[in-house]
N, C-alpha and C. Protein backbone atom coordinates (compact mmCIF):
# COMPACT_ATOMS: atom_id res chain seq x y z
N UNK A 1 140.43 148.59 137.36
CA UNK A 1 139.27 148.06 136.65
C UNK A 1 139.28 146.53 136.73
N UNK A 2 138.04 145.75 136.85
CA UNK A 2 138.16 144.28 136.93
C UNK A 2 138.18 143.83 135.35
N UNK A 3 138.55 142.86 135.21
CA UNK A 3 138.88 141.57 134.13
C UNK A 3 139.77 142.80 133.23
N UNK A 4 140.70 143.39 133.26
CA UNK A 4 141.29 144.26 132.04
C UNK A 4 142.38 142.99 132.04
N UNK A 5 142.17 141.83 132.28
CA UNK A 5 143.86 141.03 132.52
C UNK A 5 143.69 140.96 130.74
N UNK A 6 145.36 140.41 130.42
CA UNK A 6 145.29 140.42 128.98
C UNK A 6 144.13 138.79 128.24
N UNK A 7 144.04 137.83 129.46
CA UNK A 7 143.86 136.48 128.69
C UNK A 7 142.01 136.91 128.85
N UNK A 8 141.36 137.39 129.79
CA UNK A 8 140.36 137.97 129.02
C UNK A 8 139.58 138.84 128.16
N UNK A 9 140.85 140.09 127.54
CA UNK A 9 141.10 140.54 126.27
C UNK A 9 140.94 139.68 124.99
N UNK A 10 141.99 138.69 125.13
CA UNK A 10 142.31 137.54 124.15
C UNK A 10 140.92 136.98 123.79
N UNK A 11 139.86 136.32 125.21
CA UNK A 11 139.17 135.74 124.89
C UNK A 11 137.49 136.66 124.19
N UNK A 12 137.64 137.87 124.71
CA UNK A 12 136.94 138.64 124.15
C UNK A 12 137.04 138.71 122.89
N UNK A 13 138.08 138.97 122.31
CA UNK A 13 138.48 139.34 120.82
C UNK A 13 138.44 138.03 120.11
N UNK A 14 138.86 136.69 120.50
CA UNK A 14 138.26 135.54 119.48
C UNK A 14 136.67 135.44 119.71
N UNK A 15 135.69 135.67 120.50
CA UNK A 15 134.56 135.24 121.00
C UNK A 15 133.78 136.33 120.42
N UNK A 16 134.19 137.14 119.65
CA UNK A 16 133.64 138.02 119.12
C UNK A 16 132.69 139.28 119.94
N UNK A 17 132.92 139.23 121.38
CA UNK A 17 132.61 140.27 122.39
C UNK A 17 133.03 141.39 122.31
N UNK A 18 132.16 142.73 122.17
CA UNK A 18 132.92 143.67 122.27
C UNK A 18 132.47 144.60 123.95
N UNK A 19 134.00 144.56 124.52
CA UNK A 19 133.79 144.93 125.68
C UNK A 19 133.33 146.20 126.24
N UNK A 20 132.39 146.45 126.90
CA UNK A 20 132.21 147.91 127.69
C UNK A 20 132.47 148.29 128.63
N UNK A 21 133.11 149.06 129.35
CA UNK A 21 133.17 149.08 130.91
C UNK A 21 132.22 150.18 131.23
N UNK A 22 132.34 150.45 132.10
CA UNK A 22 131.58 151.44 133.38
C UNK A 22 132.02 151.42 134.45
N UNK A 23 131.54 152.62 135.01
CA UNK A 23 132.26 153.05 136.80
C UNK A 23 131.27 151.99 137.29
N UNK A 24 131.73 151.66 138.15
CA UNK A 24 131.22 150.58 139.08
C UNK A 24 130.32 151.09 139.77
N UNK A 25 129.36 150.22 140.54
CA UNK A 25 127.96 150.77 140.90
C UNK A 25 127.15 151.93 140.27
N UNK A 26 127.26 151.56 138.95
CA UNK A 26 126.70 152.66 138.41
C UNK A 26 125.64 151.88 137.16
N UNK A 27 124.53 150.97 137.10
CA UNK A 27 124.15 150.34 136.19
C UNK A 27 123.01 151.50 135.42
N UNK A 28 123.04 152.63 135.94
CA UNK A 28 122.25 153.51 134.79
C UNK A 28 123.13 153.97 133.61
N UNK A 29 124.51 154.14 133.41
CA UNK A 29 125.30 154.08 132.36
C UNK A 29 125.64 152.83 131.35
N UNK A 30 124.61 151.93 131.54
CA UNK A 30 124.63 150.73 130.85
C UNK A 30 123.24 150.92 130.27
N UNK A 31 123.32 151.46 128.94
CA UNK A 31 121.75 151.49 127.99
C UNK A 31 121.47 149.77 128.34
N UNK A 32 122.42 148.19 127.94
CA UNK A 32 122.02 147.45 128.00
C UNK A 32 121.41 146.92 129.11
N UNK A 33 121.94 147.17 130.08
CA UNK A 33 121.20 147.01 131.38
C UNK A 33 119.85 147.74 131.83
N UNK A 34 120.04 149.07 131.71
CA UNK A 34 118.72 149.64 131.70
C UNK A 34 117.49 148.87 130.84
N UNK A 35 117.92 148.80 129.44
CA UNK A 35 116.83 148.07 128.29
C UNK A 35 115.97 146.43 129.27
N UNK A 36 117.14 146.14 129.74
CA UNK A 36 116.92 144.25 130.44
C UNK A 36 115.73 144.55 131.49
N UNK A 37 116.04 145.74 132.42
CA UNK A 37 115.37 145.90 133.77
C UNK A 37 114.08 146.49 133.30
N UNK A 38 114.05 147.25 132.61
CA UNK A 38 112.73 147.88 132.28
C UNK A 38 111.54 146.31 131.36
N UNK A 39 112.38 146.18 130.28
CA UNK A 39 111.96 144.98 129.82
C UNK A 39 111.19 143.68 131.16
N UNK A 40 112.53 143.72 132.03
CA UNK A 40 111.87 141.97 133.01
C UNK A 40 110.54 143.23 133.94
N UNK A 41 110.57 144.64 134.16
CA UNK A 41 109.46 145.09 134.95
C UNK A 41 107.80 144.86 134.43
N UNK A 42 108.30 145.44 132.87
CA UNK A 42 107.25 145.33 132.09
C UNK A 42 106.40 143.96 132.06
N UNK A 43 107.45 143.16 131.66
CA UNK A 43 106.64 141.67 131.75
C UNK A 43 106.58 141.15 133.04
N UNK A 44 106.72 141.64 134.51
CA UNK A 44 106.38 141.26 135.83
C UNK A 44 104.91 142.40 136.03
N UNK A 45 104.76 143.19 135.40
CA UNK A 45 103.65 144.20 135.64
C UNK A 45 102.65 143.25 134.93
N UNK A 46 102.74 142.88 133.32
CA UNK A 46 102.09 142.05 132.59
C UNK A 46 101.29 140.90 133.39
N UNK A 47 102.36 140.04 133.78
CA UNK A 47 101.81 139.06 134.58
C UNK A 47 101.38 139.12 135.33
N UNK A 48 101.05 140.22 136.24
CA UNK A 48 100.58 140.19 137.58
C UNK A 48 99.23 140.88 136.96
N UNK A 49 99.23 141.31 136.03
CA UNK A 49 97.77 142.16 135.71
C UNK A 49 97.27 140.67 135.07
N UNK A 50 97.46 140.12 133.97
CA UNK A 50 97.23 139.20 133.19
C UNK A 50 96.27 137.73 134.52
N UNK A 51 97.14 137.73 135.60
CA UNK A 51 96.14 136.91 136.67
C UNK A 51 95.49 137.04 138.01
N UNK A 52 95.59 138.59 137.73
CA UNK A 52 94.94 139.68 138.53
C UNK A 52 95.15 139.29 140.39
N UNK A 53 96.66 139.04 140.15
CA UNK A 53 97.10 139.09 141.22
C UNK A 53 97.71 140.52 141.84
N UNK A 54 98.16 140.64 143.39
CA UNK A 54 98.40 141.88 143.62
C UNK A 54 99.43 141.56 144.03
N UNK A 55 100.43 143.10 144.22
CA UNK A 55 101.36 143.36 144.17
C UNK A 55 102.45 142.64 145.07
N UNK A 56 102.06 141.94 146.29
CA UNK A 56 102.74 141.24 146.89
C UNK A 56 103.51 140.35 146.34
N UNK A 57 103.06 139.63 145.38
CA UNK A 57 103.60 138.69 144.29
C UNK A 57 104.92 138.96 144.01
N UNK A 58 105.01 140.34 143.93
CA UNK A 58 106.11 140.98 142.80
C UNK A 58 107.76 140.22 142.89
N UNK A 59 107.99 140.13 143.89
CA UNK A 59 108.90 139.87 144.10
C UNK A 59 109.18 138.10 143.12
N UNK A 60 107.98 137.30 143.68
CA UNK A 60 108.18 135.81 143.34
C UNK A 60 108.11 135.89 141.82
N UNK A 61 107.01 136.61 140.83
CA UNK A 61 107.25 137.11 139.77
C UNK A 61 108.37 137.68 138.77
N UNK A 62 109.21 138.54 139.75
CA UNK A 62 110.37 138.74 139.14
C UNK A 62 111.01 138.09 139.12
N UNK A 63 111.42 136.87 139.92
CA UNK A 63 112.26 135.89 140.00
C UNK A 63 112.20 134.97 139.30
N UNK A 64 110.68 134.75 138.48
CA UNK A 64 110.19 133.84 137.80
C UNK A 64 110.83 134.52 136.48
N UNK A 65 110.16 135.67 136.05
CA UNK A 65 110.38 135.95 134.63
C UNK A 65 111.77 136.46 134.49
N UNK A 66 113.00 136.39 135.52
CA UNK A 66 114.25 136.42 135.37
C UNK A 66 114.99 134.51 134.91
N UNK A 67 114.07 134.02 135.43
CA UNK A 67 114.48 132.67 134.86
C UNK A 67 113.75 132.31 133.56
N UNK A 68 113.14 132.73 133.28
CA UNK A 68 112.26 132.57 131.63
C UNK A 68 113.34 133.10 130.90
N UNK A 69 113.53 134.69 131.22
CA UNK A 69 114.58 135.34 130.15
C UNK A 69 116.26 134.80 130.00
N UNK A 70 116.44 134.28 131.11
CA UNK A 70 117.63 133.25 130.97
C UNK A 70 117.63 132.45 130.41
N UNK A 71 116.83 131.39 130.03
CA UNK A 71 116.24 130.49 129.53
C UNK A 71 116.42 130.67 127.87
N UNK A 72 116.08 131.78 127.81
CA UNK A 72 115.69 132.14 126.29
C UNK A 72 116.77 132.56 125.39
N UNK A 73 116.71 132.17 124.56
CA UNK A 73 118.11 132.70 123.64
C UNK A 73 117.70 133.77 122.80
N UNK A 74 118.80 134.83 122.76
CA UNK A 74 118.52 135.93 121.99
C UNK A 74 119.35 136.37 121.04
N UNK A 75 120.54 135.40 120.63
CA UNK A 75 121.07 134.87 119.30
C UNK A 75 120.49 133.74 118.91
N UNK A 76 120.87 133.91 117.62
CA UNK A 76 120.80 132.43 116.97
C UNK A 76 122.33 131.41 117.05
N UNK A 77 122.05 130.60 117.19
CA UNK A 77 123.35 129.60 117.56
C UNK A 77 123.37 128.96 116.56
N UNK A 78 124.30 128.96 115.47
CA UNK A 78 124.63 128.10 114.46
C UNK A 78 124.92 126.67 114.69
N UNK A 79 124.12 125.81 113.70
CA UNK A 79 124.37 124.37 113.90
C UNK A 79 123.68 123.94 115.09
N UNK A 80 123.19 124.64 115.76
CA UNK A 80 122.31 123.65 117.26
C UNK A 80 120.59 124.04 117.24
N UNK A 81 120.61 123.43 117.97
CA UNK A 81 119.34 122.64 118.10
C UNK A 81 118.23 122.77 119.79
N UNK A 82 117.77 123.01 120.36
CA UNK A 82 117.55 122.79 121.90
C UNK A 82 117.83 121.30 122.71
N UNK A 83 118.15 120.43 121.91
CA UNK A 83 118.28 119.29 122.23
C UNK A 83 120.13 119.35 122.22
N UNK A 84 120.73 119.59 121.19
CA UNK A 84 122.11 119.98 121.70
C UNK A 84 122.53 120.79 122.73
N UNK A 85 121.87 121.82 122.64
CA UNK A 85 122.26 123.05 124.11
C UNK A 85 122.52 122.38 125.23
């Protein structure tokens, strides 16, 4: 299995991560992964209807709203600010 070393155990367990594994090449056994992909399709379907562009797009679209959702924070970060980040 990759990262089982002990010092990224360690850093899991102060960082408050709780780890999951999975068989490898297998991202349909990841509810969180599934939730992400369906989510970035939905909002690449959105946008492409929203400026009634066609499907050729799709690709430059997904790439776009994969950098929006990176972008975006989906904790709250104690003590900061967007200007600290």
């Amino acid at each position: 299995m990759e990262y089982n070393f002990k010092i990224f155990n360690t850093f899991y367990k102060q960082s408050g991560i709780v780890k999951q594994t999975t068989t490898s090449d297998t991202p349909e056994q990841n509810s969180v992964t599934k939730r992400k992909n369906r989510t970035l399709v939905e909002n690449v379907r959105c946008m492409l209807q929203h400026m009634k562009l066609n499907h050729r797009f799709w690709a430059k679209t997904m790439v776009t709203t994969r950098y929006i959702h990176n972008k975006i924070f989906t904790k709250t970060i104690s003590n900061m600010t967007l200007g600290k980040v």
